[in-house]
PDB file of N, CA and C in Angstrom:
ATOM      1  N   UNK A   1      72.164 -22.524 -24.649  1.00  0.00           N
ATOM      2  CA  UNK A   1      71.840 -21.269 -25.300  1.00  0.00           C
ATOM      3  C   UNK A   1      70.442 -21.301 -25.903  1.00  0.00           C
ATOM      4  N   UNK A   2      69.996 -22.522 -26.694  1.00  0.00           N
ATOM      5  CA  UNK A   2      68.927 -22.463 -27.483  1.00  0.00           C
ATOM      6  C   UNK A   2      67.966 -22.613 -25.976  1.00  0.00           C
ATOM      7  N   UNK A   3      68.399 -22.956 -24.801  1.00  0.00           N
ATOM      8  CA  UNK A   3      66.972 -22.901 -24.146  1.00  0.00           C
ATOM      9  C   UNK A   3      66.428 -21.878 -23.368  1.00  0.00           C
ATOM     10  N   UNK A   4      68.046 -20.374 -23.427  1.00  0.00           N
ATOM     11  CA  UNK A   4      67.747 -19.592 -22.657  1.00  0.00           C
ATOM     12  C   UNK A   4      66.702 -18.996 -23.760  1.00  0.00           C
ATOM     13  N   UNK A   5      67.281 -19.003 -25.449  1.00  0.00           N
ATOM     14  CA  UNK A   5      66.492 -18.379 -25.904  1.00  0.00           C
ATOM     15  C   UNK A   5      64.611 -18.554 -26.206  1.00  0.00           C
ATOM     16  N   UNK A   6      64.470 -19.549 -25.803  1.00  0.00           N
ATOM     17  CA  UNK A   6      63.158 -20.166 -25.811  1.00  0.00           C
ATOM     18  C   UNK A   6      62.143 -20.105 -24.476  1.00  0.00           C
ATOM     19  N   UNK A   7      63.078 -19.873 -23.568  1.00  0.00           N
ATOM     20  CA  UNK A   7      62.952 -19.216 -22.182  1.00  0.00           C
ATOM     21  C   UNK A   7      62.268 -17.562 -22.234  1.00  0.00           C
ATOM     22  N   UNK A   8      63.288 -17.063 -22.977  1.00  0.00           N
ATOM     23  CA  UNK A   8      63.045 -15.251 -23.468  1.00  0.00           C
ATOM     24  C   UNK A   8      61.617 -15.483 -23.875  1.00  0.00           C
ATOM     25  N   UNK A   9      61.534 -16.622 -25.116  1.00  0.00           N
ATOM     26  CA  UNK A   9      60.678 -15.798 -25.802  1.00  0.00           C
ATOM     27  C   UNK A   9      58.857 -16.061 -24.569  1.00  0.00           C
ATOM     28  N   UNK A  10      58.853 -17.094 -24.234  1.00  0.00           N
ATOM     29  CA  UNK A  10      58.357 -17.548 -23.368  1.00  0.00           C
ATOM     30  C   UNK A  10      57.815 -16.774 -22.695  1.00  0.00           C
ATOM     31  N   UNK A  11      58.776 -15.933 -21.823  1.00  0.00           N
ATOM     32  CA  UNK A  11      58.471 -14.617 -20.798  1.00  0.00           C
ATOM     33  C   UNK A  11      57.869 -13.717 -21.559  1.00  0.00           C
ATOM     34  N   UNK A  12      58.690 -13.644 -22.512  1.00  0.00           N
ATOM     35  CA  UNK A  12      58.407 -12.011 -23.330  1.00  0.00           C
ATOM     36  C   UNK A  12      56.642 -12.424 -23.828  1.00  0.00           C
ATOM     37  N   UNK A  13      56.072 -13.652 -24.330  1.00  0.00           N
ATOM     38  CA  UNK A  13      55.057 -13.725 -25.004  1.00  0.00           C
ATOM     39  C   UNK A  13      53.881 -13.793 -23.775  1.00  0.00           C
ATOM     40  N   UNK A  14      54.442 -14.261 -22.799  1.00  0.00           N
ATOM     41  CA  UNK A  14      53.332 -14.232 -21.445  1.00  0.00           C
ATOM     42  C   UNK A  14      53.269 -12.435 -20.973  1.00  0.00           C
ATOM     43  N   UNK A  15      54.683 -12.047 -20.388  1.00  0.00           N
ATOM     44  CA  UNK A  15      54.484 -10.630 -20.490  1.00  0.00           C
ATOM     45  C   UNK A  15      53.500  -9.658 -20.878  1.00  0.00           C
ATOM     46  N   UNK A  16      53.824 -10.136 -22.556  1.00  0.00           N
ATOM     47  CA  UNK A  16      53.542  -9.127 -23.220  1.00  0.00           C
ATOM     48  C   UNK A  16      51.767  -9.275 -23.044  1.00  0.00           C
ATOM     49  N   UNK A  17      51.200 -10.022 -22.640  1.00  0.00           N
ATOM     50  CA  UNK A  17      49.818 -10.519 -22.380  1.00  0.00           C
ATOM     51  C   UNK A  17      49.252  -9.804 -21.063  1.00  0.00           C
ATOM     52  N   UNK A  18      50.396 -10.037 -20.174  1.00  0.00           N
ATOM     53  CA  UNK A  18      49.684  -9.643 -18.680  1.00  0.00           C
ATOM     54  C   UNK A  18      50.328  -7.875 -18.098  1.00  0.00           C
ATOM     55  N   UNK A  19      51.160  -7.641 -18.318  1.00  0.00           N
ATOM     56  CA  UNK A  19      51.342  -6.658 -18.214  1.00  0.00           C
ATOM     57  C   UNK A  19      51.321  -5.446 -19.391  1.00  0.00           C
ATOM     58  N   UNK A  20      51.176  -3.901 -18.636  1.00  0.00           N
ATOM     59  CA  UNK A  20      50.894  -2.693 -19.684  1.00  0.00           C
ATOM     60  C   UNK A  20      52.181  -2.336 -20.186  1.00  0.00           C
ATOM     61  N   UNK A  21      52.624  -2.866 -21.608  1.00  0.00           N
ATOM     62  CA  UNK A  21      53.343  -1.887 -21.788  1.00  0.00           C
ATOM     63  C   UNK A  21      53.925  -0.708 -22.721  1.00  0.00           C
ATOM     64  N   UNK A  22      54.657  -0.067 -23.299  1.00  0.00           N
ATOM     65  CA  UNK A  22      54.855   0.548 -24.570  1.00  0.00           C
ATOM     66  C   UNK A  22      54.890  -0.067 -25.870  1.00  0.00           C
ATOM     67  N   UNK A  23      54.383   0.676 -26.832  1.00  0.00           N
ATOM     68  CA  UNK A  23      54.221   0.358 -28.090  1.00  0.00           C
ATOM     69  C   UNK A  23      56.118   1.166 -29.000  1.00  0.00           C
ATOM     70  N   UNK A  24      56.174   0.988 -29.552  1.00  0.00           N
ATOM     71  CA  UNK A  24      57.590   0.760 -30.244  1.00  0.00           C
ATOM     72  C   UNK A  24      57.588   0.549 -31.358  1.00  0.00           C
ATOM     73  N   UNK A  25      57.814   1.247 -32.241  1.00  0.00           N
ATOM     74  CA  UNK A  25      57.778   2.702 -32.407  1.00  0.00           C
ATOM     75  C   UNK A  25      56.060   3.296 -31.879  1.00  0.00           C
ATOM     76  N   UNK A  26      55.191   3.948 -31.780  1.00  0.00           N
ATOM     77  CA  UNK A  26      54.131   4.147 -31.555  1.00  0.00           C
ATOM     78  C   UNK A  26      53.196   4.272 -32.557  1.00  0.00           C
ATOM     79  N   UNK A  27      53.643   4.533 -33.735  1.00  0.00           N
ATOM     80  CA  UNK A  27      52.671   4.553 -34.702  1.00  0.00           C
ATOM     81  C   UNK A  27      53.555   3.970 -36.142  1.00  0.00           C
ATOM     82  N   UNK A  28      52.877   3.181 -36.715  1.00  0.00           N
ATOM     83  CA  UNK A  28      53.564   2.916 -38.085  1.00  0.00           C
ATOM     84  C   UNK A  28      52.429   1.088 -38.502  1.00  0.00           C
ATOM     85  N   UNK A  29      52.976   0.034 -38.899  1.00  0.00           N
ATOM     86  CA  UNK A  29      52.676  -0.969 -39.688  1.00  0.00           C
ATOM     87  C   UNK A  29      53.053  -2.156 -38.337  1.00  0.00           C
ATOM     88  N   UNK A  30      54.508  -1.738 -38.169  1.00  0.00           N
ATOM     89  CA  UNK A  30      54.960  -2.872 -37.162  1.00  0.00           C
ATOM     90  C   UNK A  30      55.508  -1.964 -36.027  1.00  0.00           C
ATOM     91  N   UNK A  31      54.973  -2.904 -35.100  1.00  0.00           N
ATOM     92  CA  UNK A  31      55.819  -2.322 -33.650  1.00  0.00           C
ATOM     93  C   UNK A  31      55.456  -3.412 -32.735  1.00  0.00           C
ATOM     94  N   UNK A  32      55.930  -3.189 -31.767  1.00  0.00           N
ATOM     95  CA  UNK A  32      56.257  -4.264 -30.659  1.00  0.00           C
ATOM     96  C   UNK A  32      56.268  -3.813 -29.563  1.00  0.00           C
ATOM     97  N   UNK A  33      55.639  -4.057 -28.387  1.00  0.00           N
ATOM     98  CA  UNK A  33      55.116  -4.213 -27.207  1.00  0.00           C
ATOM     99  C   UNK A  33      56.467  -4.266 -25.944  1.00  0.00           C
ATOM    100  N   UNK A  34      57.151  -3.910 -25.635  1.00  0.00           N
ATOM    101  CA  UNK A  34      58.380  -4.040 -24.837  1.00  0.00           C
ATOM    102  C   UNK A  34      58.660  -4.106 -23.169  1.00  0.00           C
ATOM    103  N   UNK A  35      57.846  -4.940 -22.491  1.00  0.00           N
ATOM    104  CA  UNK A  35      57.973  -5.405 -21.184  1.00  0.00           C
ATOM    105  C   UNK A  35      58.894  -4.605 -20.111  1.00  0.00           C
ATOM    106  N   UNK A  36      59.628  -3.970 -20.657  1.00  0.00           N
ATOM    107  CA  UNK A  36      60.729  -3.723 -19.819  1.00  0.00           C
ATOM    108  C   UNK A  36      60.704  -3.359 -18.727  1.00  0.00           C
ATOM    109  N   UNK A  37      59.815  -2.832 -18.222  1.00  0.00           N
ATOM    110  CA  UNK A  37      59.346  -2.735 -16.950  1.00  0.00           C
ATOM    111  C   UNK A  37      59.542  -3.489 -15.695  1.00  0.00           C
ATOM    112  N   UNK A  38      59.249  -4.995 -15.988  1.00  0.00           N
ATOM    113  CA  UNK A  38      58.516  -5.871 -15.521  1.00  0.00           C
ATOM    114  C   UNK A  38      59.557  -7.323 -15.320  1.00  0.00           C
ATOM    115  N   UNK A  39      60.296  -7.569 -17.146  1.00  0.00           N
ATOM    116  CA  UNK A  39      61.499  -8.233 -17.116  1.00  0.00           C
ATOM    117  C   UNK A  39      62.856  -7.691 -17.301  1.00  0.00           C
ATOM    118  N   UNK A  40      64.029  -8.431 -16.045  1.00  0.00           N
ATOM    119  CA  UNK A  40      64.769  -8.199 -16.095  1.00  0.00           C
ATOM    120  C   UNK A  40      65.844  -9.375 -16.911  1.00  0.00           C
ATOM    121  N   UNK A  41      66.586  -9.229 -18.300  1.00  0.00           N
ATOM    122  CA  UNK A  41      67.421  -9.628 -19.012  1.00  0.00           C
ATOM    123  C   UNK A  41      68.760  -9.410 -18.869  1.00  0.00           C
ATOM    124  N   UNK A  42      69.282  -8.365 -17.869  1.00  0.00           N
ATOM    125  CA  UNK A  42      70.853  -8.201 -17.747  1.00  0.00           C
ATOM    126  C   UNK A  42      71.592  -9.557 -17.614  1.00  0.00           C
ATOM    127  N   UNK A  43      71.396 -10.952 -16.940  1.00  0.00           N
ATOM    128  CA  UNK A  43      72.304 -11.704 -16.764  1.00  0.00           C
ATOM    129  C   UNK A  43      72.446 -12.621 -18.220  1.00  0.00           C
ATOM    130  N   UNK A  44      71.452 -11.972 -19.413  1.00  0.00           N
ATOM    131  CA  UNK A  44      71.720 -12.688 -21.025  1.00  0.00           C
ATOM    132  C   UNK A  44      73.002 -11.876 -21.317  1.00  0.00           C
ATOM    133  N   UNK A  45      74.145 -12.490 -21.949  1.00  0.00           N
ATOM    134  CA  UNK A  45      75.009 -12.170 -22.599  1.00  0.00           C
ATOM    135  C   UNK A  45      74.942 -12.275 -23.928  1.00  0.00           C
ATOM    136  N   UNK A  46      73.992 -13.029 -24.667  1.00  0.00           N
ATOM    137  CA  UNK A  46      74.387 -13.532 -25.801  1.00  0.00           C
ATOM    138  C   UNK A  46      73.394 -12.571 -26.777  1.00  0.00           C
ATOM    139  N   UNK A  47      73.773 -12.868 -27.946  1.00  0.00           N
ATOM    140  CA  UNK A  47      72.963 -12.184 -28.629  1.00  0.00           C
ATOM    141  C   UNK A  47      71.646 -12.867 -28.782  1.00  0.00           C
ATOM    142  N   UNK A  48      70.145 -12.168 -29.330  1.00  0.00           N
ATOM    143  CA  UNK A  48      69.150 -12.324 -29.936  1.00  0.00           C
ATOM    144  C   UNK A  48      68.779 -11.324 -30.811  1.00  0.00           C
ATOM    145  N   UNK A  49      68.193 -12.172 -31.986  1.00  0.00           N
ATOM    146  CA  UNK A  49      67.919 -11.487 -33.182  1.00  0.00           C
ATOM    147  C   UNK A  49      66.343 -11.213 -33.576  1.00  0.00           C
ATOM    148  N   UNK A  50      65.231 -11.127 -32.387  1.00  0.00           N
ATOM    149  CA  UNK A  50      63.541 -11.457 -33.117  1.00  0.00           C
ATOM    150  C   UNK A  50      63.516 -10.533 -34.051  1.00  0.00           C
ATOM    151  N   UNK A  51      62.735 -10.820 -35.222  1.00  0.00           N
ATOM    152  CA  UNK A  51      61.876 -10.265 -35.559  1.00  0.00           C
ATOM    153  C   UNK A  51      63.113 -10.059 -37.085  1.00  0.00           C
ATOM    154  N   UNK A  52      63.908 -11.661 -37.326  1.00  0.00           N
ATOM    155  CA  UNK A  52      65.047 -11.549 -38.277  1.00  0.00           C
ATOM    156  C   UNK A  52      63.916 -11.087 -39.903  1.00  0.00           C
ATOM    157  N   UNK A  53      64.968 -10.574 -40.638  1.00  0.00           N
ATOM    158  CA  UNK A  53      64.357  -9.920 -41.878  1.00  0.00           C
ATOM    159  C   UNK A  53      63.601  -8.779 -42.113  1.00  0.00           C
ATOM    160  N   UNK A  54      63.455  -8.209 -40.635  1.00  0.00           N
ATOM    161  CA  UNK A  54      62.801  -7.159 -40.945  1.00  0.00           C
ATOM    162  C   UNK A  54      63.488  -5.966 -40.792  1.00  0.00           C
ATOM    163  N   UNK A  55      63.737  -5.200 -41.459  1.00  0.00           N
ATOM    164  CA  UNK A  55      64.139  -3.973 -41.200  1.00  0.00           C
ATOM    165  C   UNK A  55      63.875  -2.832 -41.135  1.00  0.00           C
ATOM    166  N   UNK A  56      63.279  -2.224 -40.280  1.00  0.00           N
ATOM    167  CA  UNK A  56      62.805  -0.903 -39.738  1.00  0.00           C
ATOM    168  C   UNK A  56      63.279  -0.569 -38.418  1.00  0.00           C
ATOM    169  N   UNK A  57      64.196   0.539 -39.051  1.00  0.00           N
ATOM    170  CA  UNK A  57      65.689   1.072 -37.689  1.00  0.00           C
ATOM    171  C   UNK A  57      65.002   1.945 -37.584  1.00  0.00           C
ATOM    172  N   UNK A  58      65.537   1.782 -35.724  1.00  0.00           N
ATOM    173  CA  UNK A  58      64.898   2.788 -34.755  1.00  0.00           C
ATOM    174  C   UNK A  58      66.014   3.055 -33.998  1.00  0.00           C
ATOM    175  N   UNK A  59      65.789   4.436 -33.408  1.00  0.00           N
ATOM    176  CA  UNK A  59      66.859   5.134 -32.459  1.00  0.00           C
ATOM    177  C   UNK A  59      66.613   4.646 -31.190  1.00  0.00           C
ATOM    178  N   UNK A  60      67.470   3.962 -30.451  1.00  0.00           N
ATOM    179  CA  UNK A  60      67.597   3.559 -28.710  1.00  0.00           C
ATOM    180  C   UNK A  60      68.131   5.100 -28.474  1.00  0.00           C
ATOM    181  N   UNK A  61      67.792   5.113 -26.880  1.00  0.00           N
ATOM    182  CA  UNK A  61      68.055   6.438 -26.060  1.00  0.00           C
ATOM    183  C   UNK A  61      69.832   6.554 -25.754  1.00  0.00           C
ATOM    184  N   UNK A  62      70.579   5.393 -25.817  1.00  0.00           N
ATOM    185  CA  UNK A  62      71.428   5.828 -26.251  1.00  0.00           C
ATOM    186  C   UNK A  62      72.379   5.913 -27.640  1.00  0.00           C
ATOM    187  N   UNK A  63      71.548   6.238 -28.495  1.00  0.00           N
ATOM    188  CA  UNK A  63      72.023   6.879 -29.912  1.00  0.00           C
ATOM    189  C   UNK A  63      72.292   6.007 -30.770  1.00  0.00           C
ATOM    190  N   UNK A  64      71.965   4.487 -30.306  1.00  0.00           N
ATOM    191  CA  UNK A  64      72.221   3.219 -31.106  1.00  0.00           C
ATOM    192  C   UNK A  64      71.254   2.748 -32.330  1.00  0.00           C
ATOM    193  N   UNK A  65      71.642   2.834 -33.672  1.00  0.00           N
ATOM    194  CA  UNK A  65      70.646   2.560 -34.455  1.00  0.00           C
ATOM    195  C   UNK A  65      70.039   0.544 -34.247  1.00  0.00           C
ATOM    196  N   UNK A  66      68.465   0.552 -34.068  1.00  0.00           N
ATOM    197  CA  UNK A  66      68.860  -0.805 -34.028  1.00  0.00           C
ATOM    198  C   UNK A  66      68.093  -1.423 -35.157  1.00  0.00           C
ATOM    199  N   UNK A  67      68.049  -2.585 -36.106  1.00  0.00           N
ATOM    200  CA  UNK A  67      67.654  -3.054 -36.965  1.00  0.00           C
ATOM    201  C   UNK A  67      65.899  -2.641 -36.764  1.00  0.00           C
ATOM    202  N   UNK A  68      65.252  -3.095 -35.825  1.00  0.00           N
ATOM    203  CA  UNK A  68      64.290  -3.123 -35.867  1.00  0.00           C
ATOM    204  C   UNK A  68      63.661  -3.137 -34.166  1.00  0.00           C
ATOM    205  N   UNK A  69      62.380  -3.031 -33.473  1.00  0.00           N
ATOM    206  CA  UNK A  69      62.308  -2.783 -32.413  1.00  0.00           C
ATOM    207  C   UNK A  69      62.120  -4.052 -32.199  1.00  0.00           C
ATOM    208  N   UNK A  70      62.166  -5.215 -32.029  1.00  0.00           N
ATOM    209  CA  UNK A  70      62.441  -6.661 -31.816  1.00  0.00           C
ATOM    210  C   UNK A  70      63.878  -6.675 -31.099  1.00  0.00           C
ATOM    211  N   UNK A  71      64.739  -6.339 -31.627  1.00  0.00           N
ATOM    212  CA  UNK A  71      66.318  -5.974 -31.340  1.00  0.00           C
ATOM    213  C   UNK A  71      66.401  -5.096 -30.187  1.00  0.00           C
ATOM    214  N   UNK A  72      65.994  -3.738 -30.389  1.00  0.00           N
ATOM    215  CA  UNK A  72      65.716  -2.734 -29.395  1.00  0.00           C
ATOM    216  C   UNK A  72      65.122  -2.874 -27.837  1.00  0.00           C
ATOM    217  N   UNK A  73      63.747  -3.765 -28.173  1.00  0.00           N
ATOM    218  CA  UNK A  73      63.011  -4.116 -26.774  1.00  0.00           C
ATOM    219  C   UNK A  73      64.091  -5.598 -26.081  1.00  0.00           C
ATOM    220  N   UNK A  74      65.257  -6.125 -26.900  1.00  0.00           N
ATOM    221  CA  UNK A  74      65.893  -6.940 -26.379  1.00  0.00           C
ATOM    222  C   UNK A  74      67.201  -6.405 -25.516  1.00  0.00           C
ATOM    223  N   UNK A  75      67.720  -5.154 -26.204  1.00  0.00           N
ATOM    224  CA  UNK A  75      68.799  -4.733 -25.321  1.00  0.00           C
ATOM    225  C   UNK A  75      68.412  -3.445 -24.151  1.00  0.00           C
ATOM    226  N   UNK A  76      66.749  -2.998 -24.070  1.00  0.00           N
ATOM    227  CA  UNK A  76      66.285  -2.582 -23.656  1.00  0.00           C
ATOM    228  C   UNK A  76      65.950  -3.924 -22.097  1.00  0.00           C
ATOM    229  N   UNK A  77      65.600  -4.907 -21.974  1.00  0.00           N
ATOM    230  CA  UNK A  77      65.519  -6.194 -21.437  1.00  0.00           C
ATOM    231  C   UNK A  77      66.685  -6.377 -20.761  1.00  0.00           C
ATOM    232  N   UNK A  78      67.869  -6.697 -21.547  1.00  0.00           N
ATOM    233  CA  UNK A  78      69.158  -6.466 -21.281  1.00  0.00           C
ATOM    234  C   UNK A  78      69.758  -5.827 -20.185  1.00  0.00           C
ATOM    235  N   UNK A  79      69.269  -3.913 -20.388  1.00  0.00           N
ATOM    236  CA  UNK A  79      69.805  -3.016 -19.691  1.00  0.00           C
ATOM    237  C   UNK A  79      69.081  -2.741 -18.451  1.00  0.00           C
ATOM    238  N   UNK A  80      67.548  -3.276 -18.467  1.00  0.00           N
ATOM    239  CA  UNK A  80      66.613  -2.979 -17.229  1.00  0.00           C
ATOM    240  C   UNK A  80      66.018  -2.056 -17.124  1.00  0.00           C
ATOM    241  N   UNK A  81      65.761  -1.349 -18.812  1.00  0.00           N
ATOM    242  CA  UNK A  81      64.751  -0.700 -18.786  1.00  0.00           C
ATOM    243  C   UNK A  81      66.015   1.032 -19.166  1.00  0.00           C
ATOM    244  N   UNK A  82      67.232   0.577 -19.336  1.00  0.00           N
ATOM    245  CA  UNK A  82      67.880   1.749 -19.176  1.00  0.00           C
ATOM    246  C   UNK A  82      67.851   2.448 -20.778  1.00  0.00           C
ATOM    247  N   UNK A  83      68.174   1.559 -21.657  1.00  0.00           N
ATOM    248  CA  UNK A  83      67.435   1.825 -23.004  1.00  0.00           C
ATOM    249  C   UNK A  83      66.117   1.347 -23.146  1.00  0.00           C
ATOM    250  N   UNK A  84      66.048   2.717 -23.938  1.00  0.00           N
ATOM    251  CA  UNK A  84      64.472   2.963 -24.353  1.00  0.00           C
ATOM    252  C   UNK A  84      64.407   3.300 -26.125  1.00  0.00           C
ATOM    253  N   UNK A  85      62.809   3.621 -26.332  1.00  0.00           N
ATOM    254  CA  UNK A  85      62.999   3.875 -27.832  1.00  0.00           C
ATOM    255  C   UNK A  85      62.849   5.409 -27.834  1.00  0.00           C
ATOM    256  N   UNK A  86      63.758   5.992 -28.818  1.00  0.00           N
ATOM    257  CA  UNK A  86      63.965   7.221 -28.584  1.00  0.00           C
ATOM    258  C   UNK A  86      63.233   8.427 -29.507  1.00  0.00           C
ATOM    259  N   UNK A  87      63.185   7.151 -31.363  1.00  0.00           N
ATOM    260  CA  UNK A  87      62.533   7.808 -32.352  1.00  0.00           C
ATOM    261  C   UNK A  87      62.403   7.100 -33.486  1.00  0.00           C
ATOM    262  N   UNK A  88      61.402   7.690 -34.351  1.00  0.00           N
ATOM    263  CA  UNK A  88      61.923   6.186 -35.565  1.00  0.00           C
ATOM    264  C   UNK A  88      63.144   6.340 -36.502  1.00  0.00           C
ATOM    265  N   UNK A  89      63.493   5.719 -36.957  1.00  0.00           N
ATOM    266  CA  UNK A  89      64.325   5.783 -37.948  1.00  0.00           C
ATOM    267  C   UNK A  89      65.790   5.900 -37.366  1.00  0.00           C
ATOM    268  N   UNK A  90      66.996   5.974 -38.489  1.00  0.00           N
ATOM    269  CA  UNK A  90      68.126   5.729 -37.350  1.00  0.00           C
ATOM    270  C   UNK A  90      68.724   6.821 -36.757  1.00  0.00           C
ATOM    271  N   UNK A  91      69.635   6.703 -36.238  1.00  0.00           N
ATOM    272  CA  UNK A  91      69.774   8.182 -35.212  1.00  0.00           C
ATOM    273  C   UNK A  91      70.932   9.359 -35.868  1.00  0.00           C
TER     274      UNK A  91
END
């Protein structure tokens, strides 16, 4: 487990370097860069938590409040791009 997650972050930090992608939320203090495009995460089952302690909830496209877009761009990864960010704050 600890090496898929070190694996993630791995991709996600090269990713987020070489390919274009959305900003999340788009305007504010913090946001995060979300690959989804590019990586596919559906065969992770387990949970991941980046970006622990922070809390600024955002609406996924399907109506899910998520802690923060760290969380969001992970089950966004997850789904293959099927969640997205929808708005700030929770839904």
């Amino acid at each position: 487990m600890i090496y898929q997650i070190l694996d993630f972050v791995t991709i996600f930090s090269y990713v987020s370097v070489s390919v274009r992608q959305e900003w999340w939320p788009p305007y504010g203090d913090f946001k995060v860069k979300c690959p989804y495009k590019k990586v596919d995460l559906s065969w992770f089952k387990g949970t991941l938590k980046p970006c622990r302690g922070i809390y600024h909830p955002v609406c996924g496209t399907d109506l899910v409040t998520y802690e923060n877009p760290c969380i969001l761009c992970v089950e966004s990864l997850k789904s293959s791009g099927k969640i997205k960010f929808l708005r700030d704050g929770a839904c």
